[in-house]
N, C-alpha and C. Protein backbone atom coordinates (compact mmCIF):
# COMPACT_ATOMS: atom_id res chain seq x y z
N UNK A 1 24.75 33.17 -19.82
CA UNK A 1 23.93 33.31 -18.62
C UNK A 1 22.47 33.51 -18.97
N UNK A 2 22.12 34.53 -20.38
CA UNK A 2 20.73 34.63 -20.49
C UNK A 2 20.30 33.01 -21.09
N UNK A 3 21.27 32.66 -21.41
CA UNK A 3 20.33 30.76 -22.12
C UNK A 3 20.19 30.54 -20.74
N UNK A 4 21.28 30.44 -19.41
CA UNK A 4 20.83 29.24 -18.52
C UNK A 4 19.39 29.98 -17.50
N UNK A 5 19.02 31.42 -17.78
CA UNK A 5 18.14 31.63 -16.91
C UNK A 5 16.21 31.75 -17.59
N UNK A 6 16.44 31.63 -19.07
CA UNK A 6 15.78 31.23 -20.02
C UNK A 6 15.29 29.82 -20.06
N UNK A 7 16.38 28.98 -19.69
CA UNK A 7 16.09 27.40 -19.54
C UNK A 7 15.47 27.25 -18.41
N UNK A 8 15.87 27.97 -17.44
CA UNK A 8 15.65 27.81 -15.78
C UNK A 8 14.25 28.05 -15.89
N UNK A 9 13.81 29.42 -16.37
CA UNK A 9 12.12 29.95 -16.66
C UNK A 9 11.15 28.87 -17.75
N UNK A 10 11.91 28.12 -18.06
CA UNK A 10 10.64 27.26 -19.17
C UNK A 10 10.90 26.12 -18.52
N UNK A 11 11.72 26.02 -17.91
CA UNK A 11 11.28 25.06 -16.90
C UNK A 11 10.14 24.61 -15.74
N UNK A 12 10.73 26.09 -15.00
CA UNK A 12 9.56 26.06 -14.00
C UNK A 12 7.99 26.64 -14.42
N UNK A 13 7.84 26.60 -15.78
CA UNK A 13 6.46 27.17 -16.59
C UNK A 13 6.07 25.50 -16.61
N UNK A 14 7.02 24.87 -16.88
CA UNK A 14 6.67 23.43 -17.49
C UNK A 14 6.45 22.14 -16.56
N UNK A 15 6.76 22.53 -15.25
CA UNK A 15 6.82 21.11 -14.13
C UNK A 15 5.09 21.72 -13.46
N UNK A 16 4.75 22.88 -13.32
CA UNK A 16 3.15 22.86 -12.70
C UNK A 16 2.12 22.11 -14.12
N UNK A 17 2.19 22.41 -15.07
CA UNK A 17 1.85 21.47 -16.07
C UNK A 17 1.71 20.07 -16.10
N UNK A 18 3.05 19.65 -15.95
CA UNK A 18 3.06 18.18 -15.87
C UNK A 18 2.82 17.86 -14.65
N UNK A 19 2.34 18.09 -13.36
CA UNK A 19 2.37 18.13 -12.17
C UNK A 19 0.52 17.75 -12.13
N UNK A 20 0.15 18.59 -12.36
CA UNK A 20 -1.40 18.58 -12.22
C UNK A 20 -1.92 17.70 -13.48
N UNK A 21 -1.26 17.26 -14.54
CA UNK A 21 -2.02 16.37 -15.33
C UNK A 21 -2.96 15.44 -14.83
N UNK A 22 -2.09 14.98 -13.80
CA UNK A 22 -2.90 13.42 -13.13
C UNK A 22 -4.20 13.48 -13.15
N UNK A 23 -5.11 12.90 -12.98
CA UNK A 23 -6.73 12.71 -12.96
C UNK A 23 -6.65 12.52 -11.51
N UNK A 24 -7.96 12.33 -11.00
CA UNK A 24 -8.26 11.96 -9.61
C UNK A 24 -9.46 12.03 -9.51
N UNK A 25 -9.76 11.01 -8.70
CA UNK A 25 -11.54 10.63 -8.24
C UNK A 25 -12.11 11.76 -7.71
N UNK A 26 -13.70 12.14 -8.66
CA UNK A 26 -14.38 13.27 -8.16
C UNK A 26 -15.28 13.06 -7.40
N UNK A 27 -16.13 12.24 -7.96
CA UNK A 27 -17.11 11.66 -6.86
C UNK A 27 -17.21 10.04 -7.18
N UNK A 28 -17.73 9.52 -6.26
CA UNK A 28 -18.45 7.91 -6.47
C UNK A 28 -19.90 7.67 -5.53
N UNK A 29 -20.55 6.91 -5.98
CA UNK A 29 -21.71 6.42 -5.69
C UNK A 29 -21.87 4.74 -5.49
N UNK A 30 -21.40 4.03 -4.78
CA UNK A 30 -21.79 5.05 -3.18
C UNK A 30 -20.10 5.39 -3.05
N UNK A 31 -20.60 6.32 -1.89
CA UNK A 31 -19.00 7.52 -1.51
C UNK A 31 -18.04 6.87 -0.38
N UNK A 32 -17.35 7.27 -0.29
CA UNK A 32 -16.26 7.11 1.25
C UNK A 32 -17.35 6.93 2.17
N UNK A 33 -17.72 6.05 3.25
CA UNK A 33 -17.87 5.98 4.49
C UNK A 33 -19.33 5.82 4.23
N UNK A 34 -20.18 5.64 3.11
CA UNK A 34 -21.50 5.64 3.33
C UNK A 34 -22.56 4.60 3.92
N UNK A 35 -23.33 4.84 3.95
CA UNK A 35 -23.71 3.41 4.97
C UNK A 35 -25.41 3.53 3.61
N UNK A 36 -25.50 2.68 3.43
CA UNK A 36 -26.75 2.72 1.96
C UNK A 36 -27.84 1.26 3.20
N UNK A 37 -29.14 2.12 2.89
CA UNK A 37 -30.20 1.02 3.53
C UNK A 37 -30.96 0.50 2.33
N UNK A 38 -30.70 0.44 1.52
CA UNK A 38 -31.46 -0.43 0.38
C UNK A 38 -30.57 -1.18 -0.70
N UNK A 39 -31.39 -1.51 -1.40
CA UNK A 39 -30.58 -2.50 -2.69
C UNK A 39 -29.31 -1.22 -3.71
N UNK A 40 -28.67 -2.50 -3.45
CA UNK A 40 -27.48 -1.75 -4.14
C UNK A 40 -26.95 -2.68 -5.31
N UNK A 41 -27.14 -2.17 -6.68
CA UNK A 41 -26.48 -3.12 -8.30
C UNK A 41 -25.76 -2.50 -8.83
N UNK A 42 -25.72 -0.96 -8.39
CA UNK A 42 -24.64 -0.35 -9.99
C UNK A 42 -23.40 0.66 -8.84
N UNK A 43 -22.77 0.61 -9.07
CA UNK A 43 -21.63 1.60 -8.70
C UNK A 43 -20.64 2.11 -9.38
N UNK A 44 -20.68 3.69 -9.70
CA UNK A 44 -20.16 4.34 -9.87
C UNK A 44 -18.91 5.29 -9.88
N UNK A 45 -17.79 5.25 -10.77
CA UNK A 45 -17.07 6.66 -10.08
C UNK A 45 -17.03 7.61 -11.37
N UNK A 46 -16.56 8.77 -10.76
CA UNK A 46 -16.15 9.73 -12.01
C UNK A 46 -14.78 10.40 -11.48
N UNK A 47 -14.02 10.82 -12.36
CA UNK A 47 -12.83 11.33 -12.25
C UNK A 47 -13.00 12.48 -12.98
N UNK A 48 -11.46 13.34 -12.81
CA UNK A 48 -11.78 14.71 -13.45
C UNK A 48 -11.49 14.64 -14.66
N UNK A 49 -10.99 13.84 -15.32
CA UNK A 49 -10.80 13.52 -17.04
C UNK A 49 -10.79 12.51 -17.25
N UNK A 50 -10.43 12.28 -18.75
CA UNK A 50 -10.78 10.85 -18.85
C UNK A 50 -9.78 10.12 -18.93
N UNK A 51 -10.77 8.36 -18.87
CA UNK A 51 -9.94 7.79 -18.04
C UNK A 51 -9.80 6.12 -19.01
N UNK A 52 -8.75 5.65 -19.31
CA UNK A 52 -8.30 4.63 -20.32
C UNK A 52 -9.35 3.38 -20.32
N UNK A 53 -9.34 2.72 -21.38
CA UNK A 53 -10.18 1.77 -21.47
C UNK A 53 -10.13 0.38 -20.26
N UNK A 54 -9.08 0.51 -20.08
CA UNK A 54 -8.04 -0.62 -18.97
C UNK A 54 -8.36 -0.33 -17.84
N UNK A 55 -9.00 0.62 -17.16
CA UNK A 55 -8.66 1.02 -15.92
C UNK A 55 -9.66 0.01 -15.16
N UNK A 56 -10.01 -0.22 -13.85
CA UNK A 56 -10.77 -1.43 -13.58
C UNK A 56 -10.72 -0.76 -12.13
N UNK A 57 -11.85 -1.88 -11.41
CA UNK A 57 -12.61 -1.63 -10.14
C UNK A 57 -13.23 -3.09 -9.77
N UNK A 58 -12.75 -2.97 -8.01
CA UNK A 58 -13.73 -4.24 -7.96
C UNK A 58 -14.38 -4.04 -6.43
N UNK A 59 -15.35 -5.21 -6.23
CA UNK A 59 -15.76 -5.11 -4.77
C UNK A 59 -15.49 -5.68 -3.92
N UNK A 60 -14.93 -5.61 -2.62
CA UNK A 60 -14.15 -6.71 -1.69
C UNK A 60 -15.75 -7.16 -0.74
N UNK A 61 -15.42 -7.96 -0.21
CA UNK A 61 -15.93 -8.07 1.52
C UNK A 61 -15.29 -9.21 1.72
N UNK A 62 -15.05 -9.03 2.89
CA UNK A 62 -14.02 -9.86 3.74
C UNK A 62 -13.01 -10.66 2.94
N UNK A 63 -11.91 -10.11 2.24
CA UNK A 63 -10.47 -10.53 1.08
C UNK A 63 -11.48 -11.16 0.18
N UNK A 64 -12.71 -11.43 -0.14
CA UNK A 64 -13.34 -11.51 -1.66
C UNK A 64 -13.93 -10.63 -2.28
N UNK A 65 -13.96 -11.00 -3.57
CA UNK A 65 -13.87 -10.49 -4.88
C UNK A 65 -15.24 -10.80 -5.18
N UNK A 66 -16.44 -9.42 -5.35
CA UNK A 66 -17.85 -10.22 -5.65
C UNK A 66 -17.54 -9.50 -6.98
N UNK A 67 -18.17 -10.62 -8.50
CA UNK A 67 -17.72 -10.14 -9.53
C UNK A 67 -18.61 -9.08 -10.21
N UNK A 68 -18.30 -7.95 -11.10
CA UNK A 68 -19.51 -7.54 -11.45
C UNK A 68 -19.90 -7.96 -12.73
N UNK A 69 -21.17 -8.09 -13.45
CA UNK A 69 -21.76 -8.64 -14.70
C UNK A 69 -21.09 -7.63 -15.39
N UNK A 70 -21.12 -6.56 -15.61
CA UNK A 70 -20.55 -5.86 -16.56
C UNK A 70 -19.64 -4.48 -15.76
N UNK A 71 -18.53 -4.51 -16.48
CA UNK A 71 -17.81 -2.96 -15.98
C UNK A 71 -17.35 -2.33 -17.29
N UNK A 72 -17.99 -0.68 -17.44
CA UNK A 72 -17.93 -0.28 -18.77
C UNK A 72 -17.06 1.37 -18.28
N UNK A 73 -16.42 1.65 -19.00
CA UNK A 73 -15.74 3.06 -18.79
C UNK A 73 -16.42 3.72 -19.92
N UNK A 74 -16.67 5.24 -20.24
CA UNK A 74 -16.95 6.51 -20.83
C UNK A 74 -16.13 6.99 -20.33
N UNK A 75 -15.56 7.84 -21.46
CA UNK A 75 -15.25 8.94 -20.49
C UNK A 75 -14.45 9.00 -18.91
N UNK A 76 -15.12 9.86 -18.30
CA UNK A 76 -14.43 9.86 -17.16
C UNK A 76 -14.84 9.49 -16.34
N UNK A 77 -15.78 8.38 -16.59
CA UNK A 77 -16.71 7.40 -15.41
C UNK A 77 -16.40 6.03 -16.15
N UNK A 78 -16.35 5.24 -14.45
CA UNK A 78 -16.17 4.44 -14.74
C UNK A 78 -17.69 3.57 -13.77
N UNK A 79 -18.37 2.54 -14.78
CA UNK A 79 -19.57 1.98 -13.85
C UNK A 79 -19.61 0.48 -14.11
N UNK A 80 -19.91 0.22 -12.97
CA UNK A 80 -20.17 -1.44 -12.35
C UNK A 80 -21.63 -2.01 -11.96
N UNK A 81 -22.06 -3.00 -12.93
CA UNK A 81 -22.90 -3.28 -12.59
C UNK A 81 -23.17 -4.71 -12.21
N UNK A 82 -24.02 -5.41 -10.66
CA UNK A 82 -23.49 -6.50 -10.08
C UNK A 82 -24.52 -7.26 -10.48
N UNK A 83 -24.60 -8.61 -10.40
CA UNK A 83 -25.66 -9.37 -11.21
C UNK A 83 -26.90 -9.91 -10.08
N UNK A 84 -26.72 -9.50 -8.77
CA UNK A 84 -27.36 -9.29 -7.59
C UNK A 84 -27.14 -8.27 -6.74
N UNK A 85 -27.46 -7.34 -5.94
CA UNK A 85 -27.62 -6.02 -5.11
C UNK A 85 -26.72 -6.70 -3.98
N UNK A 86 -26.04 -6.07 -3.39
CA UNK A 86 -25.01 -6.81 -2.40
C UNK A 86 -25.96 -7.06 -0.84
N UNK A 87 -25.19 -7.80 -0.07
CA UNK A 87 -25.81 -8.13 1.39
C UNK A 87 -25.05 -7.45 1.97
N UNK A 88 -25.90 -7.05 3.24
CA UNK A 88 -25.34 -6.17 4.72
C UNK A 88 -23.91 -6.58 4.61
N UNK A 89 -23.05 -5.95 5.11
CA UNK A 89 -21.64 -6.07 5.41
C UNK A 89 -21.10 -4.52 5.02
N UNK A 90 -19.72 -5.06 5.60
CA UNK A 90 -18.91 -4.41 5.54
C UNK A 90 -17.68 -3.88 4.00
N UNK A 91 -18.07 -2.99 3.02
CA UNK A 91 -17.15 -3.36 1.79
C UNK A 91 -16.06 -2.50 1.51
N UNK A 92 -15.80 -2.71 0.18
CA UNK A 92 -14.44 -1.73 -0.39
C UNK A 92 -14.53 -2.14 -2.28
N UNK A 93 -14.89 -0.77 -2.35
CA UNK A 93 -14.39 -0.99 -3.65
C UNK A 93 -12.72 -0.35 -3.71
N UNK A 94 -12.22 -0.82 -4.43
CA UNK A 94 -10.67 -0.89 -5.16
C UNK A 94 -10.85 -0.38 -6.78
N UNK A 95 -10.38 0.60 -6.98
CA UNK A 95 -9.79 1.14 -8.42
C UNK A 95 -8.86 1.16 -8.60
N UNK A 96 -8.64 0.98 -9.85
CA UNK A 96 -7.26 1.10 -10.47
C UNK A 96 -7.62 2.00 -11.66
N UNK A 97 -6.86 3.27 -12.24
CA UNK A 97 -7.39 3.47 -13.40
C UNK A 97 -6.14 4.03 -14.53
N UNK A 98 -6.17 4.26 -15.39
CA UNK A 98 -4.95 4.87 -16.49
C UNK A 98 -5.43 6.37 -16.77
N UNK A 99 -5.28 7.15 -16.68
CA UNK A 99 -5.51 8.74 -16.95
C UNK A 99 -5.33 8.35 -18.26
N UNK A 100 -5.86 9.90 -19.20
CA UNK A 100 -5.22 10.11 -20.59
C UNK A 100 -3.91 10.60 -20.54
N UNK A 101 -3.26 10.68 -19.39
CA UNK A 101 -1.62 11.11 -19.50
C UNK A 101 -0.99 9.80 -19.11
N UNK A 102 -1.59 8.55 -19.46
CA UNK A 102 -1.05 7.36 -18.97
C UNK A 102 -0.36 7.11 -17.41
N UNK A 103 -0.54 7.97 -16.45
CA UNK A 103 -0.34 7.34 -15.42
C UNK A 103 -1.30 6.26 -14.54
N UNK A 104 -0.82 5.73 -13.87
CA UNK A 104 -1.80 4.79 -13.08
C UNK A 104 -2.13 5.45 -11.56
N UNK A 105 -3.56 5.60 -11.00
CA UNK A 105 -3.64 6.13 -10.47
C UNK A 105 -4.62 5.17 -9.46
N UNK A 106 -4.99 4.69 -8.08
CA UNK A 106 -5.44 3.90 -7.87
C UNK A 106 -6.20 4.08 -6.02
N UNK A 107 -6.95 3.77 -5.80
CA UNK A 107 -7.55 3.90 -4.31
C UNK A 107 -8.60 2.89 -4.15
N UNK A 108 -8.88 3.22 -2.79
CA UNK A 108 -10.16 2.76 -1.70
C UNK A 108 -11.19 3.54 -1.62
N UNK A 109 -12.33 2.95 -1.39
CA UNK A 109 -13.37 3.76 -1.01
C UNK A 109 -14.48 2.50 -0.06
N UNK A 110 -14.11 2.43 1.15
CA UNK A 110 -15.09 1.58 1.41
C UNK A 110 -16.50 2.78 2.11
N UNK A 111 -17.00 1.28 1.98
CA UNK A 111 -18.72 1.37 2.47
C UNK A 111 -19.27 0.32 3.26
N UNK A 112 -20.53 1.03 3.39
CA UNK A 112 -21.71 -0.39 4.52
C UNK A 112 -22.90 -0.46 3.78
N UNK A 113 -23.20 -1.70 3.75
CA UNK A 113 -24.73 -1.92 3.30
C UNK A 113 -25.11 -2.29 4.75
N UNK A 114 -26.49 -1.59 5.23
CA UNK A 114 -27.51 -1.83 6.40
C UNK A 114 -28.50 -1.98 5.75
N UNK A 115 -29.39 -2.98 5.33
CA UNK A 115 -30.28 -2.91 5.02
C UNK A 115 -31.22 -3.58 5.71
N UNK A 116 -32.21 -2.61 6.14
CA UNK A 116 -33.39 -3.63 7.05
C UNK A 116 -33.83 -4.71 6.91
N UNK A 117 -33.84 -5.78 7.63
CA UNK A 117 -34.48 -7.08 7.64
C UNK A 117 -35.70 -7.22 7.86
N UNK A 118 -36.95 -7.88 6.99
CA UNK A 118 -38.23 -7.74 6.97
C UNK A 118 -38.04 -10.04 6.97
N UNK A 119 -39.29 -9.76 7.75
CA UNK A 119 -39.66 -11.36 8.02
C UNK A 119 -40.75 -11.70 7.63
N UNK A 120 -41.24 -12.62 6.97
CA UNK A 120 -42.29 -13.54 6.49
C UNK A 120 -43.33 -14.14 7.36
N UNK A 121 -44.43 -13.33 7.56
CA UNK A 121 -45.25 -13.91 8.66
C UNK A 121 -46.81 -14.71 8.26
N UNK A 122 -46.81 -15.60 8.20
CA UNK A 122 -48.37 -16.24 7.47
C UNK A 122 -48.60 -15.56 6.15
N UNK A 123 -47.15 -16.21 5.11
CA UNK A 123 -47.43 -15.53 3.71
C UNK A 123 -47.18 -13.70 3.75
N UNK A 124 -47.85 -12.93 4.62
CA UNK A 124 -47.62 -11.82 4.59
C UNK A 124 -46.20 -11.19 5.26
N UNK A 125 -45.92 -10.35 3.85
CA UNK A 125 -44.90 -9.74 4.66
C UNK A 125 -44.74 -8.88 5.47
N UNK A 126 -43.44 -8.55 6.62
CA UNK A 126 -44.10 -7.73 7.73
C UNK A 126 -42.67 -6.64 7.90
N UNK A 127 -42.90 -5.39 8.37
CA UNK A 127 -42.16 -4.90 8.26
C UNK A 127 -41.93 -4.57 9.87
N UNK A 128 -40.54 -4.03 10.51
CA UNK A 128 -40.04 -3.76 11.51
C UNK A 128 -41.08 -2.38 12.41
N UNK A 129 -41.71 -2.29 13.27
CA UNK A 129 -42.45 -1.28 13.64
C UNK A 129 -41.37 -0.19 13.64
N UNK A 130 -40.05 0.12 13.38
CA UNK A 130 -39.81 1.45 13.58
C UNK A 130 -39.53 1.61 11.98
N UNK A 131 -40.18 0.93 11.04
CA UNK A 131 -40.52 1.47 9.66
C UNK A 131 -41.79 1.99 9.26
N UNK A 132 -42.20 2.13 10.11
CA UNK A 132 -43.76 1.68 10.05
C UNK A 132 -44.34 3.19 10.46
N UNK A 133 -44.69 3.99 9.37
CA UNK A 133 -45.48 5.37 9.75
C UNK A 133 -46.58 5.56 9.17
N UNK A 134 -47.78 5.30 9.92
CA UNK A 134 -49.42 5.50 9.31
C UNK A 134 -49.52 4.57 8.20
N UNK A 135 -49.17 3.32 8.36
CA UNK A 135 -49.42 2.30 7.55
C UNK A 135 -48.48 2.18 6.28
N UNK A 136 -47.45 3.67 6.12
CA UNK A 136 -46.68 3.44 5.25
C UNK A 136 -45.25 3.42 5.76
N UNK A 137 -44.39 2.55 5.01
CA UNK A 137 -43.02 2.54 5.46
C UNK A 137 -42.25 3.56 5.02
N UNK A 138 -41.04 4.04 5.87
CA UNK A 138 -40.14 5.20 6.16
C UNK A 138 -39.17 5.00 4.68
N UNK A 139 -38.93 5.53 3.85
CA UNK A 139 -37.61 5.53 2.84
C UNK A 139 -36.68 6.31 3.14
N UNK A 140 -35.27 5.46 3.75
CA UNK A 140 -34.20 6.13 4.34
C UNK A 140 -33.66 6.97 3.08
N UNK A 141 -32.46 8.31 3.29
CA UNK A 141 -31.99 8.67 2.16
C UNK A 141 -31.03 8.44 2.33
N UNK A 142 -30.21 8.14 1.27
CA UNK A 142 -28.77 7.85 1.39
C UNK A 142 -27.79 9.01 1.83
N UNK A 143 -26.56 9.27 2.51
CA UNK A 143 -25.45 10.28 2.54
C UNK A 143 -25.43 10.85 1.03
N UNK A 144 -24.83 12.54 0.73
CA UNK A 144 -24.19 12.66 -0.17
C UNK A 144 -23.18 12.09 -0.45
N UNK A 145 -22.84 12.07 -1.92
CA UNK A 145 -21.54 11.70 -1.98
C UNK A 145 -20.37 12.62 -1.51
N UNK A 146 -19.03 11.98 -0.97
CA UNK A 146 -18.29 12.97 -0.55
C UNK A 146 -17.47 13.22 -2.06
N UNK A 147 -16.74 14.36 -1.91
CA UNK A 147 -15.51 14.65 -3.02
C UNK A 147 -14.29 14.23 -2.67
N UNK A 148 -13.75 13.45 -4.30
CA UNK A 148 -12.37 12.93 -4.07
C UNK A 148 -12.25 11.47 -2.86
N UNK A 149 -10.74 11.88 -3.13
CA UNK A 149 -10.67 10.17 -1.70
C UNK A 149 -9.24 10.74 -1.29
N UNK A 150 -9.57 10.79 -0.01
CA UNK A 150 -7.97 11.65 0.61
C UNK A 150 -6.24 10.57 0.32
N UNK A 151 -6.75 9.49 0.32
CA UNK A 151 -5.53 8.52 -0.13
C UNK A 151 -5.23 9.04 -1.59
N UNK A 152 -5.79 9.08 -2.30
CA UNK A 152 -5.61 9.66 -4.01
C UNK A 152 -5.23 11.20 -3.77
N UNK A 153 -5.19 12.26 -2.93
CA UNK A 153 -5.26 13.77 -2.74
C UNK A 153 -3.78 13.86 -2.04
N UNK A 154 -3.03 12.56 -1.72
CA UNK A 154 -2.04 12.66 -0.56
C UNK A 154 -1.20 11.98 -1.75
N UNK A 155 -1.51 11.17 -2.36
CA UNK A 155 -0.17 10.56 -3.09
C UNK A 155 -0.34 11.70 -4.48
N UNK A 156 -1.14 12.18 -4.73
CA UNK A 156 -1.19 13.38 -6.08
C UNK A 156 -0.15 14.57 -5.06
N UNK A 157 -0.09 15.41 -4.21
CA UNK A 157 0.56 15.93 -3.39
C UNK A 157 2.21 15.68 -3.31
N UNK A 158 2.03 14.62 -3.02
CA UNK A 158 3.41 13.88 -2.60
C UNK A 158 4.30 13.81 -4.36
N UNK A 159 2.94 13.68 -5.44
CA UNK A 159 3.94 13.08 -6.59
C UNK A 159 4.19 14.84 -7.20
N UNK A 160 3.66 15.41 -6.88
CA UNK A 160 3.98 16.90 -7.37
C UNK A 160 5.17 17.47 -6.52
N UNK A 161 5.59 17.44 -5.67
CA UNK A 161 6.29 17.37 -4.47
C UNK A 161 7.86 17.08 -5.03
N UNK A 162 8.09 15.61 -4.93
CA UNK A 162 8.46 14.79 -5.92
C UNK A 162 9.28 15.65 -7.46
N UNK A 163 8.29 16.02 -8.11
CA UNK A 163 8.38 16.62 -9.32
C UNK A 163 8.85 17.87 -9.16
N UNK A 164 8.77 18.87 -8.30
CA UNK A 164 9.37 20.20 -8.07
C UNK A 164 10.60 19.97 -7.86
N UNK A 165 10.93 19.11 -6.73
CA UNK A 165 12.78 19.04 -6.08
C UNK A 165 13.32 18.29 -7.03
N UNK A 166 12.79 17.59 -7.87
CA UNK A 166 13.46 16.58 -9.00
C UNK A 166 13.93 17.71 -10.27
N UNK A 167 13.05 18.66 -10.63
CA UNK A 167 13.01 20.26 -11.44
C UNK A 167 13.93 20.76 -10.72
N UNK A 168 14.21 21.39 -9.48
CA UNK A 168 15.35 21.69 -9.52
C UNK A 168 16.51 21.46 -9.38
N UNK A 169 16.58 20.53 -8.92
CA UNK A 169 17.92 19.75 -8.72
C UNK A 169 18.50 19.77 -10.52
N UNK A 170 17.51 19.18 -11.30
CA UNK A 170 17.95 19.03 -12.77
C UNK A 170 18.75 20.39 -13.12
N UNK A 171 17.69 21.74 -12.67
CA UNK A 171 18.01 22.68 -13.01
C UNK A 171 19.64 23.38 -12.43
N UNK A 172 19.55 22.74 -11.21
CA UNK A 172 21.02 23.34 -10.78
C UNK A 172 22.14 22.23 -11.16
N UNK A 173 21.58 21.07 -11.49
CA UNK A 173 23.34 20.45 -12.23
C UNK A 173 23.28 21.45 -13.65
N UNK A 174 22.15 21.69 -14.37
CA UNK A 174 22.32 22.21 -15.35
C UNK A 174 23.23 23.42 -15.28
N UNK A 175 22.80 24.36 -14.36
CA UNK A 175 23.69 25.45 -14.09
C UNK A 175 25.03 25.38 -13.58
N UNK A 176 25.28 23.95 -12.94
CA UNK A 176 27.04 23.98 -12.47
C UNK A 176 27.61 23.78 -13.58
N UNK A 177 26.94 22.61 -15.03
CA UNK A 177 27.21 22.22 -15.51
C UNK A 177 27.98 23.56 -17.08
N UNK A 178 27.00 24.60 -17.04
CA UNK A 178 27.16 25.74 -17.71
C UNK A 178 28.12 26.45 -17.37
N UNK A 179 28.35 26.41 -15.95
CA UNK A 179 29.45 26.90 -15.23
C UNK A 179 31.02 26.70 -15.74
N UNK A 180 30.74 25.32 -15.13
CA UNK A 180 32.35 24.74 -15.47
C UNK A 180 32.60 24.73 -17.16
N UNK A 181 31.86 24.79 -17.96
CA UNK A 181 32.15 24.96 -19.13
C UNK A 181 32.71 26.64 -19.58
N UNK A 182 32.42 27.33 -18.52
CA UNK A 182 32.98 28.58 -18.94
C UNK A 182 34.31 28.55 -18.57
């Protein structure tokens, strides 16, 4: 009885461990829901550890794929850089990434580019009068970034979840199993 309640205790020392290994998106640039008024070339994420050479990201608008010139991982960032600044619309970047505990871990994060439209008037360029303050133009600031991405916070949840009732269930065949052997 003291082995099966010994086994039972290094057990449940050992499933919050393997439970929280997973990585997960800390921040990105641009973030969940942001709406960016200027040129946009590099995008960013970081996770809370690091993150495999393989792991990848891309940019949608409307079911396409705009490619980026280079995508390089460090560490626990992963960055994209596009070989033109994107146009107004509606987007989504898509990750996929490999933790250092080899799981695959993967989400959404869309965004908006608004970026003001300026028109060409006799060679000179002209800007929108509600940019327009004492001869100099307004520089919008972007949103903070938010933390995490609730789709990645709900399936990390769910897979720990998962991992507890799977721990004990193991643990109680183990114990019928000790049983009937007596």
């Amino acid at each position: 009885m003291k082995k099966s309640l010994f086994a039972f205790l290094l057990l449940l020392m050992i499933i919050p461990t393997m439970a929280y290994a997973h990585t997960g998106l800390v921040s990105s640039n641009p973030s969940e829901g942001q709406i960016i008024k200027e040129d946009l070339s590099q995008i960013t994420l970081q996770f809370e550890s690091e993150i495999e050479k393989l792991s990848s990201m891309k940019v949608i608008i409307d079911h396409k794929e705009i490619p980026f010139a280079n995508l390089e991982v460090k560490g626990n960032e992963m960055m994209g850089t596009l070989s033109t600044p994107l146009e107004n619309g509606k987007y989504t970047i898509e990750w996929k990434i490999v933790g250092e505990d080899g799981h695959n871990i993967e989400g959404e994060i869309p965004f908006n580019i608004e970026k003001e439209q300026t028109a060409a008037i006799n060679n000179n360029v002209s800007v929108k009068d509600d940019q327009k303050d004492s001869g100099t133009e307004k520089k919008e600031v972007q949103d903070q970034p938010k933390v995490g991405n609730e789709e990645t916070k709900n399936g990390s949840v769910m897979t720990i979840v998962i991992i507890i009732v799977l721990g004990i269930l193991l643990v109680a065949g183990f114990m019928m199993l000790l049983k009937k052997k007596k």
